[in-house]
C-alpha atoms as a PDB file:
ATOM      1  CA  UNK A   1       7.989  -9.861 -13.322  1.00  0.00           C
ATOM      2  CA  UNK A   2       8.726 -12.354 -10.876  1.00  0.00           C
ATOM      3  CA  UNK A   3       5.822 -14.761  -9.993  1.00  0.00           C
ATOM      4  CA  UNK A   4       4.529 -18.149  -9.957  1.00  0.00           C
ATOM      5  CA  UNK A   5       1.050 -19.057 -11.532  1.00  0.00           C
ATOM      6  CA  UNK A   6      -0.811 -22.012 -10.209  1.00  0.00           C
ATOM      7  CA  UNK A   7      -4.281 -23.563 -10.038  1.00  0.00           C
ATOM      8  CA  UNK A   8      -6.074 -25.359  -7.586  1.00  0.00           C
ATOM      9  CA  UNK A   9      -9.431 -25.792  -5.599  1.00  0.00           C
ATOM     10  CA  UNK A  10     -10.555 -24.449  -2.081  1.00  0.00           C
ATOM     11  CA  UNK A  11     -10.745 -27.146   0.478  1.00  0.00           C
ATOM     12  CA  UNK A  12     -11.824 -26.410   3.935  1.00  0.00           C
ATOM     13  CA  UNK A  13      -8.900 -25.796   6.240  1.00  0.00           C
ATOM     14  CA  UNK A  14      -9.291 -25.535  10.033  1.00  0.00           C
ATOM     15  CA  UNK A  15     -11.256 -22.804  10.100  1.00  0.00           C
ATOM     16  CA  UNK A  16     -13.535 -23.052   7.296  1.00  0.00           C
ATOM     17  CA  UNK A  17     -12.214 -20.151   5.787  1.00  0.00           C
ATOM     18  CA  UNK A  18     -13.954 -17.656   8.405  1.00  0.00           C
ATOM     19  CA  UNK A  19     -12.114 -17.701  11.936  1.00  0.00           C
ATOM     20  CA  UNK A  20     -10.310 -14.795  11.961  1.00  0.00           C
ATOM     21  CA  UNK A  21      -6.739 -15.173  14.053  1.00  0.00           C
ATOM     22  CA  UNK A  22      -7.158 -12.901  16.912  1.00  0.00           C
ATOM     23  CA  UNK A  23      -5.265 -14.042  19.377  1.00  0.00           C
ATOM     24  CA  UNK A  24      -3.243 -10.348  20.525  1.00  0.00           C
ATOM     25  CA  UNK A  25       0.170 -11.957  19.611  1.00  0.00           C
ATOM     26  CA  UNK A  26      -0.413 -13.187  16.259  1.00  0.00           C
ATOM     27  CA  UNK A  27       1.932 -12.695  13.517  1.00  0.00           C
ATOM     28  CA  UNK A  28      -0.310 -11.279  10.891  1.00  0.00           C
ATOM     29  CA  UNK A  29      -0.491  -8.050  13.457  1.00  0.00           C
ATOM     30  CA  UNK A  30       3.635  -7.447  12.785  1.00  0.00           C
ATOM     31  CA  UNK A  31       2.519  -8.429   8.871  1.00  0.00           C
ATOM     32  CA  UNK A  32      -0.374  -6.694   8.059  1.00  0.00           C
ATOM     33  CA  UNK A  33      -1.396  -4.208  11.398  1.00  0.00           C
ATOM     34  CA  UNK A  34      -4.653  -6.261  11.967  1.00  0.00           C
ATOM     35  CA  UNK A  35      -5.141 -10.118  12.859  1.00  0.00           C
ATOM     36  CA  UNK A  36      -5.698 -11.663   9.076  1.00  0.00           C
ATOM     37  CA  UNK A  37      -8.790 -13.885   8.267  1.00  0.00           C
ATOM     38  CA  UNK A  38      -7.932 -17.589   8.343  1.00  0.00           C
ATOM     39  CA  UNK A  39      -7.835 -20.210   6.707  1.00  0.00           C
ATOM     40  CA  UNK A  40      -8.716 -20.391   2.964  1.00  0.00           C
ATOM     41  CA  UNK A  41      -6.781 -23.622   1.619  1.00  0.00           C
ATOM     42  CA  UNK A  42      -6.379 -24.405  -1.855  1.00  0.00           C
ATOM     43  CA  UNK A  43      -4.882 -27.874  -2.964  1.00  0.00           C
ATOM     44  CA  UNK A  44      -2.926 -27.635  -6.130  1.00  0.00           C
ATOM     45  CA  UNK A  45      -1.461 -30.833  -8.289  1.00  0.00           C
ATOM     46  CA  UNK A  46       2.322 -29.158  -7.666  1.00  0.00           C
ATOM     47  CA  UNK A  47       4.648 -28.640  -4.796  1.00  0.00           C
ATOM     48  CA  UNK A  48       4.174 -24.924  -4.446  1.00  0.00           C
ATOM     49  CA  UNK A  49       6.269 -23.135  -1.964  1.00  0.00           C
ATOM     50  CA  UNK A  50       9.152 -24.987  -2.095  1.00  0.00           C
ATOM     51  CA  UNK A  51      12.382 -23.106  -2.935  1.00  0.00           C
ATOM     52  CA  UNK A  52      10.104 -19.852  -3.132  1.00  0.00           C
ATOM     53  CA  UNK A  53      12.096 -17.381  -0.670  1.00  0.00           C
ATOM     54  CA  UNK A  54       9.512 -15.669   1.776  1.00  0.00           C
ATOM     55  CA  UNK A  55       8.187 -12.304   1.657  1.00  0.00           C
ATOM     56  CA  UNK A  56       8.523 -11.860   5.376  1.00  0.00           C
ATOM     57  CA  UNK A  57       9.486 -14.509   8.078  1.00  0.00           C
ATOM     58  CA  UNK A  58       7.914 -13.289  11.512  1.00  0.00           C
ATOM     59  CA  UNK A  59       8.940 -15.315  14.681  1.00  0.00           C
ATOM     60  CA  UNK A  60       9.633 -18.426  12.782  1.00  0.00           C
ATOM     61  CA  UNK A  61       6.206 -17.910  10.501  1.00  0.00           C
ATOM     62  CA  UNK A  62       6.787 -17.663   6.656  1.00  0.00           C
ATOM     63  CA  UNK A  63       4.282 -15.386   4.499  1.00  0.00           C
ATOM     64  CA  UNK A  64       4.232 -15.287   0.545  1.00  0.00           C
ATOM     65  CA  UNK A  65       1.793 -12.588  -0.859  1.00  0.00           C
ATOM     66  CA  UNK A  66      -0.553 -14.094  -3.063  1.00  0.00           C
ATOM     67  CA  UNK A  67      -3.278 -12.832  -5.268  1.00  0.00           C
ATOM     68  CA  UNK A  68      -6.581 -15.287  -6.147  1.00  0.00           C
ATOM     69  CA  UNK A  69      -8.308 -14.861  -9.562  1.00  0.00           C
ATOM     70  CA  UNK A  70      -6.262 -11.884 -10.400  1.00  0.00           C
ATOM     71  CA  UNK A  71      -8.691  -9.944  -8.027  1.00  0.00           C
ATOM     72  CA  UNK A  72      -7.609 -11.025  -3.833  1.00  0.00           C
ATOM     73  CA  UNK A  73      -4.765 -10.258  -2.093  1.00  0.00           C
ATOM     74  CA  UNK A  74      -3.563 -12.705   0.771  1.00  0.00           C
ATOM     75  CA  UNK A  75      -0.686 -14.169   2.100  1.00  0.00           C
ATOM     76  CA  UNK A  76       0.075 -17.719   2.271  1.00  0.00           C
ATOM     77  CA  UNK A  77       1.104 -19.099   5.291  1.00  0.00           C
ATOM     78  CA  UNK A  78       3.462 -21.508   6.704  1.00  0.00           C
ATOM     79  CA  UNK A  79       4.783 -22.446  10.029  1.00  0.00           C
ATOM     80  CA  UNK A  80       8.271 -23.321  10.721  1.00  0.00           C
ATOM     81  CA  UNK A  81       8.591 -27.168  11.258  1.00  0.00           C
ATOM     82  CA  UNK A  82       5.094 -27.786   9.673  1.00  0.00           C
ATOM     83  CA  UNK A  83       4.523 -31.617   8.198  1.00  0.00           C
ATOM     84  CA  UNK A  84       0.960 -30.287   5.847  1.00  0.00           C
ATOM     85  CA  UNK A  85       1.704 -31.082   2.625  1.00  0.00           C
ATOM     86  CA  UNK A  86       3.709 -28.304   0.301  1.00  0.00           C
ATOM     87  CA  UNK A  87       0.677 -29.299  -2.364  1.00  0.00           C
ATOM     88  CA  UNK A  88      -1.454 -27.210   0.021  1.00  0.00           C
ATOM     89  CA  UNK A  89      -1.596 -23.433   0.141  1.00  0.00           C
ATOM     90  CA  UNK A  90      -2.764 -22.190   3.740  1.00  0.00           C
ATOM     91  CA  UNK A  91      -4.030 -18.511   2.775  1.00  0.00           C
ATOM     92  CA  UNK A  92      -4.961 -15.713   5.029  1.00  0.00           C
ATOM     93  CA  UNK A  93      -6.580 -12.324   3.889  1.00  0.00           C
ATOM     94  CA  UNK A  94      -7.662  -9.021   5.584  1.00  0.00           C
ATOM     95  CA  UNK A  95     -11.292 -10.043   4.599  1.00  0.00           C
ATOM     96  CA  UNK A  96     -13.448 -13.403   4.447  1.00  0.00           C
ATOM     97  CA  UNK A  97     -12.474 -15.224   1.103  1.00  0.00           C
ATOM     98  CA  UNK A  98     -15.825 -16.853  -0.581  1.00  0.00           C
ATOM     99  CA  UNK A  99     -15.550 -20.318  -0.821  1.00  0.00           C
ATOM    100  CA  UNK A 100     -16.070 -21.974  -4.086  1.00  0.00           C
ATOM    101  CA  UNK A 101     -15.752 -24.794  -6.673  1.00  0.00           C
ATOM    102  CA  UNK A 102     -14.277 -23.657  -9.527  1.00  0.00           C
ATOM    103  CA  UNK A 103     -10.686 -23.666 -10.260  1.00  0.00           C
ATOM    104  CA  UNK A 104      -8.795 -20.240  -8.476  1.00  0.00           C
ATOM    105  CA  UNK A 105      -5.666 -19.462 -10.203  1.00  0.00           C
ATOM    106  CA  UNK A 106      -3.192 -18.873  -7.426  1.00  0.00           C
ATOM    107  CA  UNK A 107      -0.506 -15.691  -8.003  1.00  0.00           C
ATOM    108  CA  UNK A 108       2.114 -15.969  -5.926  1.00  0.00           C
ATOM    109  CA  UNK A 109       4.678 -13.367  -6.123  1.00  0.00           C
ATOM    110  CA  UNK A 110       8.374 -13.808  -5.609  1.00  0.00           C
ATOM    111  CA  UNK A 111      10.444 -11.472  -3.295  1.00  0.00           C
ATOM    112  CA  UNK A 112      13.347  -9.634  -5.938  1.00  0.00           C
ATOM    113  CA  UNK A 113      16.391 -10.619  -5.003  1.00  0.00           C
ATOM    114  CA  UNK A 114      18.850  -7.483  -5.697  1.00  0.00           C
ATOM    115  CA  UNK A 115      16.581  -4.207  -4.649  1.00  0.00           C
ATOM    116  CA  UNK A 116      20.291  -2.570  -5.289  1.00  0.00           C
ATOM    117  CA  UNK A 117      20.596  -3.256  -8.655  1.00  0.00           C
ATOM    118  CA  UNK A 118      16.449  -2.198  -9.185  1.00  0.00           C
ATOM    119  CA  UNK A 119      16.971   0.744  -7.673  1.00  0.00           C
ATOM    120  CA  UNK A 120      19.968   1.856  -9.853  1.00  0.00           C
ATOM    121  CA  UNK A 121      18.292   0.697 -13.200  1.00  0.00           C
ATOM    122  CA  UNK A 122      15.084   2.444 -12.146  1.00  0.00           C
ATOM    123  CA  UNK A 123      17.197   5.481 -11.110  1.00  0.00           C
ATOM    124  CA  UNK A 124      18.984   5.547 -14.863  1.00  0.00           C
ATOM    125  CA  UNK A 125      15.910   5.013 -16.851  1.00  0.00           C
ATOM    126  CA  UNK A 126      14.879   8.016 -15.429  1.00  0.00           C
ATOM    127  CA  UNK A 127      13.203   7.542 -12.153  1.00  0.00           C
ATOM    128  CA  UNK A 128      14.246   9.843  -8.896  1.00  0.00           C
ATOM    129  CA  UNK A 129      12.927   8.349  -6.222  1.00  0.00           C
ATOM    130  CA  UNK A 130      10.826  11.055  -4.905  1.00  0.00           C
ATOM    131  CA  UNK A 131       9.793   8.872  -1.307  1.00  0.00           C
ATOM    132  CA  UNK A 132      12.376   7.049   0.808  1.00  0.00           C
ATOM    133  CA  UNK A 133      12.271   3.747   0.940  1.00  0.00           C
ATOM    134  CA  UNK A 134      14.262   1.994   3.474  1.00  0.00           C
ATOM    135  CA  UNK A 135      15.964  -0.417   0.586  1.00  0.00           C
ATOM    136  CA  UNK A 136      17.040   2.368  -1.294  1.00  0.00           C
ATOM    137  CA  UNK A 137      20.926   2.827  -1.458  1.00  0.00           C
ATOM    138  CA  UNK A 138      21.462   6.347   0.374  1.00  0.00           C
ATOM    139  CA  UNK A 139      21.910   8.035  -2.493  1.00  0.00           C
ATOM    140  CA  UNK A 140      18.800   7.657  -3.798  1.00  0.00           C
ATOM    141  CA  UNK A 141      17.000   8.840  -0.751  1.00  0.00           C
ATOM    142  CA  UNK A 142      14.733  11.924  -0.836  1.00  0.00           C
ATOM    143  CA  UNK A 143      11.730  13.082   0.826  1.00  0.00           C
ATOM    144  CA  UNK A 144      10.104  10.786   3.409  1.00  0.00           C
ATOM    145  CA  UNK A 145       6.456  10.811   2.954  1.00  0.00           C
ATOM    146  CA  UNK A 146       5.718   8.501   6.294  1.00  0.00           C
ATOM    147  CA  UNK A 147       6.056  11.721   8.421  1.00  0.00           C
ATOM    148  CA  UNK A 148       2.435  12.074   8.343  1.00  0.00           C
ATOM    149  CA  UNK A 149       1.566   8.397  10.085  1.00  0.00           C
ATOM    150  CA  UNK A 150       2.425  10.632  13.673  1.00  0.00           C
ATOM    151  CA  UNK A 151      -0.852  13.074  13.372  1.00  0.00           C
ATOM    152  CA  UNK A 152      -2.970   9.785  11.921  1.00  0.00           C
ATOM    153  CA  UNK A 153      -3.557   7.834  15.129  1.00  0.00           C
ATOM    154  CA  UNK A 154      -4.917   4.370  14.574  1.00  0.00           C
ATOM    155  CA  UNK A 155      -6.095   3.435  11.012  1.00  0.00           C
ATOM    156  CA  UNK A 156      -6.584  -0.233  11.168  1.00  0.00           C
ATOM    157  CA  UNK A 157      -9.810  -1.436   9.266  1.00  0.00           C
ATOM    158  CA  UNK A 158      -9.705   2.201   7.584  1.00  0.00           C
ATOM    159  CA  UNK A 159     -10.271   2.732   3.681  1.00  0.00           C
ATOM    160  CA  UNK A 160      -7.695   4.747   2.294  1.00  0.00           C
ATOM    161  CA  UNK A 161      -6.895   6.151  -1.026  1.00  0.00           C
ATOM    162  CA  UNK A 162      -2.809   7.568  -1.148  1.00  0.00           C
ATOM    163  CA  UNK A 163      -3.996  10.027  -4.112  1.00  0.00           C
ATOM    164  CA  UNK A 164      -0.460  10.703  -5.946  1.00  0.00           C
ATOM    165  CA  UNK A 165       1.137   7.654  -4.271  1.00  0.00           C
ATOM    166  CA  UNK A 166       5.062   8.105  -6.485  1.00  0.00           C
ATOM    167  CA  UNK A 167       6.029   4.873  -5.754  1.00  0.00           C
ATOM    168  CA  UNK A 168       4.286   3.241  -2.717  1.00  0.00           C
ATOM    169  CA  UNK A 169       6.338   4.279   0.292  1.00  0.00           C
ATOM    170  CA  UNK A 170       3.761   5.576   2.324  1.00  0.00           C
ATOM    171  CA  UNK A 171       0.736   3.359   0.733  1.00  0.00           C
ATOM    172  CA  UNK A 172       2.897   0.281   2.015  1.00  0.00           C
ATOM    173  CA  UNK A 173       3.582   1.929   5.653  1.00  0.00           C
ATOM    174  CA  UNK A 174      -0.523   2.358   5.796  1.00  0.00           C
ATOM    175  CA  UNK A 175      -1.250  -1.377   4.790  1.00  0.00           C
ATOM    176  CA  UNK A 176       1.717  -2.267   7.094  1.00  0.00           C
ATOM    177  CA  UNK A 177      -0.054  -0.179  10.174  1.00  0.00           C
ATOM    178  CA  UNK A 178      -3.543  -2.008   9.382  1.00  0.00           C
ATOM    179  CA  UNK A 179      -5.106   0.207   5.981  1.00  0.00           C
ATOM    180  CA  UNK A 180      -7.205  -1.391   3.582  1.00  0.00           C
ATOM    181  CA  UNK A 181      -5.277   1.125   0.875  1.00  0.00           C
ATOM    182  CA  UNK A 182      -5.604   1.761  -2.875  1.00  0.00           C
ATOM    183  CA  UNK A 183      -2.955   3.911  -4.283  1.00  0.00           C
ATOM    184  CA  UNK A 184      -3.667   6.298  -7.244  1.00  0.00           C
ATOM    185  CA  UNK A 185      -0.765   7.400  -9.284  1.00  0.00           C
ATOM    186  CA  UNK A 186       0.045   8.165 -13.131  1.00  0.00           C
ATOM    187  CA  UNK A 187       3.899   8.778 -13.754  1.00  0.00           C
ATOM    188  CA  UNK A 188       5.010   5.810 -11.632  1.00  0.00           C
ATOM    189  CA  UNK A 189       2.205   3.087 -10.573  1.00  0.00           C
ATOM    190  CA  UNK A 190       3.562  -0.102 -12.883  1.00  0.00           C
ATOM    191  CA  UNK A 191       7.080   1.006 -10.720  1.00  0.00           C
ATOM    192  CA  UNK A 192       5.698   1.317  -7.460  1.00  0.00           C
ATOM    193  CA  UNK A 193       2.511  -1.850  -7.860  1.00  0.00           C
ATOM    194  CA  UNK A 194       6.233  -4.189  -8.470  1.00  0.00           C
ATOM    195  CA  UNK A 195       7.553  -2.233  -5.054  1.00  0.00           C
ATOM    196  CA  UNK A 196       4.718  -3.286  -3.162  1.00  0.00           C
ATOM    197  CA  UNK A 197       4.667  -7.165  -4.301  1.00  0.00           C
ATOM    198  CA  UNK A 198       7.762  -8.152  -4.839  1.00  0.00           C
ATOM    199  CA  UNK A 199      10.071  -6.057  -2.539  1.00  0.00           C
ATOM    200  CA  UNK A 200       7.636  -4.912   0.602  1.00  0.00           C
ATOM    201  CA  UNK A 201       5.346  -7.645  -0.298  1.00  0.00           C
ATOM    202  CA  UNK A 202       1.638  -6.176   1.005  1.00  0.00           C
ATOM    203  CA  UNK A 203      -1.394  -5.381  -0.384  1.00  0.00           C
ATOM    204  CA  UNK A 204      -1.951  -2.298  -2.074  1.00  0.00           C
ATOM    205  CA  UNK A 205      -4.414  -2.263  -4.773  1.00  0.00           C
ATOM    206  CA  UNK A 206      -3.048   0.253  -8.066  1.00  0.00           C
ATOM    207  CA  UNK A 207      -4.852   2.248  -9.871  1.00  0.00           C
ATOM    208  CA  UNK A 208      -2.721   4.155 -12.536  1.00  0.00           C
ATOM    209  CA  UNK A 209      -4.670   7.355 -12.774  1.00  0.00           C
ATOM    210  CA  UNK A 210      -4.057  11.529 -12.573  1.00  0.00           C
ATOM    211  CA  UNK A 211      -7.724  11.581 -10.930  1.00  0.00           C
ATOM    212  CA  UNK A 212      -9.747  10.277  -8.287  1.00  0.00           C
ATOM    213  CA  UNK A 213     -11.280   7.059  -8.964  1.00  0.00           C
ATOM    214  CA  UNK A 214     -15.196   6.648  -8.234  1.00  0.00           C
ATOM    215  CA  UNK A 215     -16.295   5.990  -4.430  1.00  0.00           C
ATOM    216  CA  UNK A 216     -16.025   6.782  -1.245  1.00  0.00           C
ATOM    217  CA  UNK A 217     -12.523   6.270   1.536  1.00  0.00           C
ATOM    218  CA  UNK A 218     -12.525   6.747   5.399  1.00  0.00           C
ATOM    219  CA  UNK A 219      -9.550   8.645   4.623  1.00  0.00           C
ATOM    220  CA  UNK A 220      -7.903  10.196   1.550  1.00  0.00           C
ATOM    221  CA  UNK A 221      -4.254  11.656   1.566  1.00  0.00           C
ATOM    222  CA  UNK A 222      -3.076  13.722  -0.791  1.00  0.00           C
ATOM    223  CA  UNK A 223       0.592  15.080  -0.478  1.00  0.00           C
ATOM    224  CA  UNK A 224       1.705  17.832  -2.619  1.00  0.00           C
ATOM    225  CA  UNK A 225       0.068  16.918  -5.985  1.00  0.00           C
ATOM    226  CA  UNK A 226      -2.034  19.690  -6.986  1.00  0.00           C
ATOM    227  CA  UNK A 227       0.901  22.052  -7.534  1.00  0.00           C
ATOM    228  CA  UNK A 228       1.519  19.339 -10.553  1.00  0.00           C
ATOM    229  CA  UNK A 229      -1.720  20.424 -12.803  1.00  0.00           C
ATOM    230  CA  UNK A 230      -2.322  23.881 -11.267  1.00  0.00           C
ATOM    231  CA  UNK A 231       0.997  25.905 -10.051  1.00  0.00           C
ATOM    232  CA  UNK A 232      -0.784  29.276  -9.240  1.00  0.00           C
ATOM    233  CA  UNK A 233      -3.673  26.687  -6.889  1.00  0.00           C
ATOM    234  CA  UNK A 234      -6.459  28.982  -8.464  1.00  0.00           C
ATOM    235  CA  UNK A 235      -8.536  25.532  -9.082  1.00  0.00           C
ATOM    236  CA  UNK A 236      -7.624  24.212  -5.197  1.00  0.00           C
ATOM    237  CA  UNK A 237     -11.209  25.163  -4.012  1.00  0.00           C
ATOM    238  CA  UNK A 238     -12.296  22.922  -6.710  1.00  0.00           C
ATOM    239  CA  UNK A 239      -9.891  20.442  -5.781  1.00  0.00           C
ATOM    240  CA  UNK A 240     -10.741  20.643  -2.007  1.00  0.00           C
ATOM    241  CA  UNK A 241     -14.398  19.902  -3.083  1.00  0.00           C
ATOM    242  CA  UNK A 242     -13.579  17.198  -5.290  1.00  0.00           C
ATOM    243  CA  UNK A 243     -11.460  15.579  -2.277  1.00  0.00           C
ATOM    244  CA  UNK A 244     -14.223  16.082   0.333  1.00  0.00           C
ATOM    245  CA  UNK A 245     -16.791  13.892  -2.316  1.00  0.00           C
ATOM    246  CA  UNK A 246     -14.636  10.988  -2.089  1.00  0.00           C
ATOM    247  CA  UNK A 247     -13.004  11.024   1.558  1.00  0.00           C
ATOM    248  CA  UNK A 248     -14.491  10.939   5.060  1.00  0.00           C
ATOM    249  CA  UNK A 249     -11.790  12.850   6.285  1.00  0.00           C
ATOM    250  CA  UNK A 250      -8.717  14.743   4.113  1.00  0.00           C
ATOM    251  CA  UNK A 251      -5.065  14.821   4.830  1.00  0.00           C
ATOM    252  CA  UNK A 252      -3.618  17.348   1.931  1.00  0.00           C
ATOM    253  CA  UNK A 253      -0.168  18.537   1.558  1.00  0.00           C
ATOM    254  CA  UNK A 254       0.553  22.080  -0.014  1.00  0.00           C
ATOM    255  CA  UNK A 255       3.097  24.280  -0.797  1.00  0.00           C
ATOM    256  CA  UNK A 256       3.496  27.533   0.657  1.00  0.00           C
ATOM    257  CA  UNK A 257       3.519  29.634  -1.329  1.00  0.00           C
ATOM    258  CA  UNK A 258       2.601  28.166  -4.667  1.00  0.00           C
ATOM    259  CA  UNK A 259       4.968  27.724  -7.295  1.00  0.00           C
ATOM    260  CA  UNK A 260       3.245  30.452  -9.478  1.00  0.00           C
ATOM    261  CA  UNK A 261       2.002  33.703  -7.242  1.00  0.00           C
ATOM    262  CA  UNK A 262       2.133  34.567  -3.844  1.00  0.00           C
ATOM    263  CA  UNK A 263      -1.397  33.040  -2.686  1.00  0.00           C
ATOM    264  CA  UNK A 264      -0.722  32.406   1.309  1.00  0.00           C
ATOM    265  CA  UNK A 265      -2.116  29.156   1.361  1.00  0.00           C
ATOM    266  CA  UNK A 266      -2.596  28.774   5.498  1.00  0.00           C
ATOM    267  CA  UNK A 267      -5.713  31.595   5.596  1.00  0.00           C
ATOM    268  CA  UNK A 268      -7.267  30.400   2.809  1.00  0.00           C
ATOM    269  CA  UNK A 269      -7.251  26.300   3.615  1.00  0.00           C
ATOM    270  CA  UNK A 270      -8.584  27.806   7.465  1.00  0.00           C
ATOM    271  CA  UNK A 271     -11.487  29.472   5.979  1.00  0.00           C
ATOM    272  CA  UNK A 272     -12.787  26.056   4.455  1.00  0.00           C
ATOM    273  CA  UNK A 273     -12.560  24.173   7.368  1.00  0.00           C
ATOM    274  CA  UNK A 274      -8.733  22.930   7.658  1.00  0.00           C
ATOM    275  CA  UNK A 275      -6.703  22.750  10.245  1.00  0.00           C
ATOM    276  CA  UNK A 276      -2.749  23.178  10.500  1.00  0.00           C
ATOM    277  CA  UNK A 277      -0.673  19.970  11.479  1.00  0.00           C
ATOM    278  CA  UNK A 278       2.592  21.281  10.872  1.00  0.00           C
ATOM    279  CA  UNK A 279       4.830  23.597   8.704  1.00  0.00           C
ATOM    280  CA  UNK A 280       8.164  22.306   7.261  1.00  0.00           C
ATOM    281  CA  UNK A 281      10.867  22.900   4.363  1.00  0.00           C
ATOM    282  CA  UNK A 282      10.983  20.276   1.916  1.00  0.00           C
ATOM    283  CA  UNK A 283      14.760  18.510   1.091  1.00  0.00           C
ATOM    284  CA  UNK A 284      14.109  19.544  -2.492  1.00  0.00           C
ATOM    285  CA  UNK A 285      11.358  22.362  -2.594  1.00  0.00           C
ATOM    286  CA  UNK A 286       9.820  25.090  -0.897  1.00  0.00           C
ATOM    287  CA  UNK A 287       8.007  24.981   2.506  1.00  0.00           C
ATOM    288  CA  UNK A 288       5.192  22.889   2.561  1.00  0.00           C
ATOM    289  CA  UNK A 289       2.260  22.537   5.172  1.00  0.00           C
ATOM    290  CA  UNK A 290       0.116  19.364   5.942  1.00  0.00           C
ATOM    291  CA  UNK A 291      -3.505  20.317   6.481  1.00  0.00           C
ATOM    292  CA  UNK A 292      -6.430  17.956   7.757  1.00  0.00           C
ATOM    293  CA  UNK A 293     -10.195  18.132   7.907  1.00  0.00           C
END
């Protein structure tokens, strides 16, 4: 894994870790969809940054994801041409960071440096590459599960679980666009929690799991995984049920017709309160329709 570990203690920075940058043309909004909270600074005995390659450089601003006590995401900050001391770590978050005076380790994750060569080991030891990440060497590329960002609309601030996330494509485009995301995912979540730090670098919270974890999302999307556990759908009332408990509101992706049976899926996700957002062949399999409610 590529990362650097270091400690250090929170001193006050020039917003007492609770202005949040909202001026409209701030760079966190190209980083993270929203304007970040800012600033949390933690002072640390080494010279952190330095020779550290960026996760994103935005108009001349440099950001390198960062993760406090094993439990926050952020980004540390730095400005092109600025004198504070490289001892200091200028961090900015989607949410207020509690001040305190213990010791916070400090994660800081470095950006890979040959995706190309990932992607063909990954691809070797087995791993397709079901979504289409913009890295990935042509060959590689599949099925792009971003599609569905067109019917979402604005989702900044938003909770959102990616239920069946493969390997983080479209979790990272909903951070990217704003989401406060968790992505749930069995076969590939140790692969696609290194995608999201130390290629995209963002802040998706994993959780490697074939069911929904406990609580309650603004939004939950879940593209084409119930065909995985149940081919004919005779359990997808069940599952539509057990989706509605945890999610505000319920993208869900399903193929039509199943891969065991001829069930027509459109009538039957209508008569439970679904509506159609479009109707499409997949590059690998069968047509599939996206449904919302």
């Amino acid at each position: 894994m590529n990362r650097l570990i270091v400690y250090g203690h929170h001193v006050k920075g020039a917003g007492k870790a609770s202005i949040r940058a909202s001026v409209s043309d701030h760079t966190s909004v190209d980083l993270a969809g929203v304007n970040l909270i800012g600033t949390y600074n933690i002072v640390t005995k080494v010279q952190v940054l330095q020779g550290i390659p960026p996760s994103r450089i935005i108009r001349g601003v440099s950001y390198w994801l960062v993760m406090l006590n094993d439990e926050h995401y952020g980004w540390a900050m730095r400005w092109e041409g600025s004198d504070q001391p490289h001892t200091i770590l200028e961090i900015y978050s989607r949410k207020l960071l509690p001040p305190t005076s213990d010791l916070i380790k400090v994660t800081v994750f470095i950006p890979m440096s040959d995706v190309k060569r990932f992607a063909e080991q990954s691809y070797d030891a087995g791993h397709k590459w079901f979504q289409t990440h913009a890295w990935l060497p042509k060959k590689y590329r599949r099925h792009d599960a971003t599609r569905i960002l067109e019917y979402m609309g604005d989702i900044r601030g938003k909770t959102i679980l990616d239920q069946g996330a493969c390997e983080g494509q479209l979790s990272t485009a909903l951070a990217r666009r704003g989401g406060i995301v968790t992505a749930v995912e069995m076969r590939s979540a140790a692969l696609g929690k290194r995608i999201t730090e130390e290629i995209e670098g963002m802040d998706v919270q994993w959780i490697a799991s074939d069911k929904l974890p406990s609580g309650r999302w603004d939004i939950i999307i879940s593209l084409s995984v119930w065909h995985q556990g149940n081919p004919s759908y005779s359990g997808l009332e069940g599952h539509l049920k057990d989706l509605e408990l945890h999610g505000r509101k319920v993208y869900i992706e399903l193929m039509n017709p199943p891969i065991v049976g001829e069930m027509d899926v459109i009538p039957f996700m209508q008569q439970h309160g679904y509506s159609v957002l479009e109707t499409y062949r997949h590059p690998v399999r069968r047509v599939r329709s996206v449904f919302v409610k």
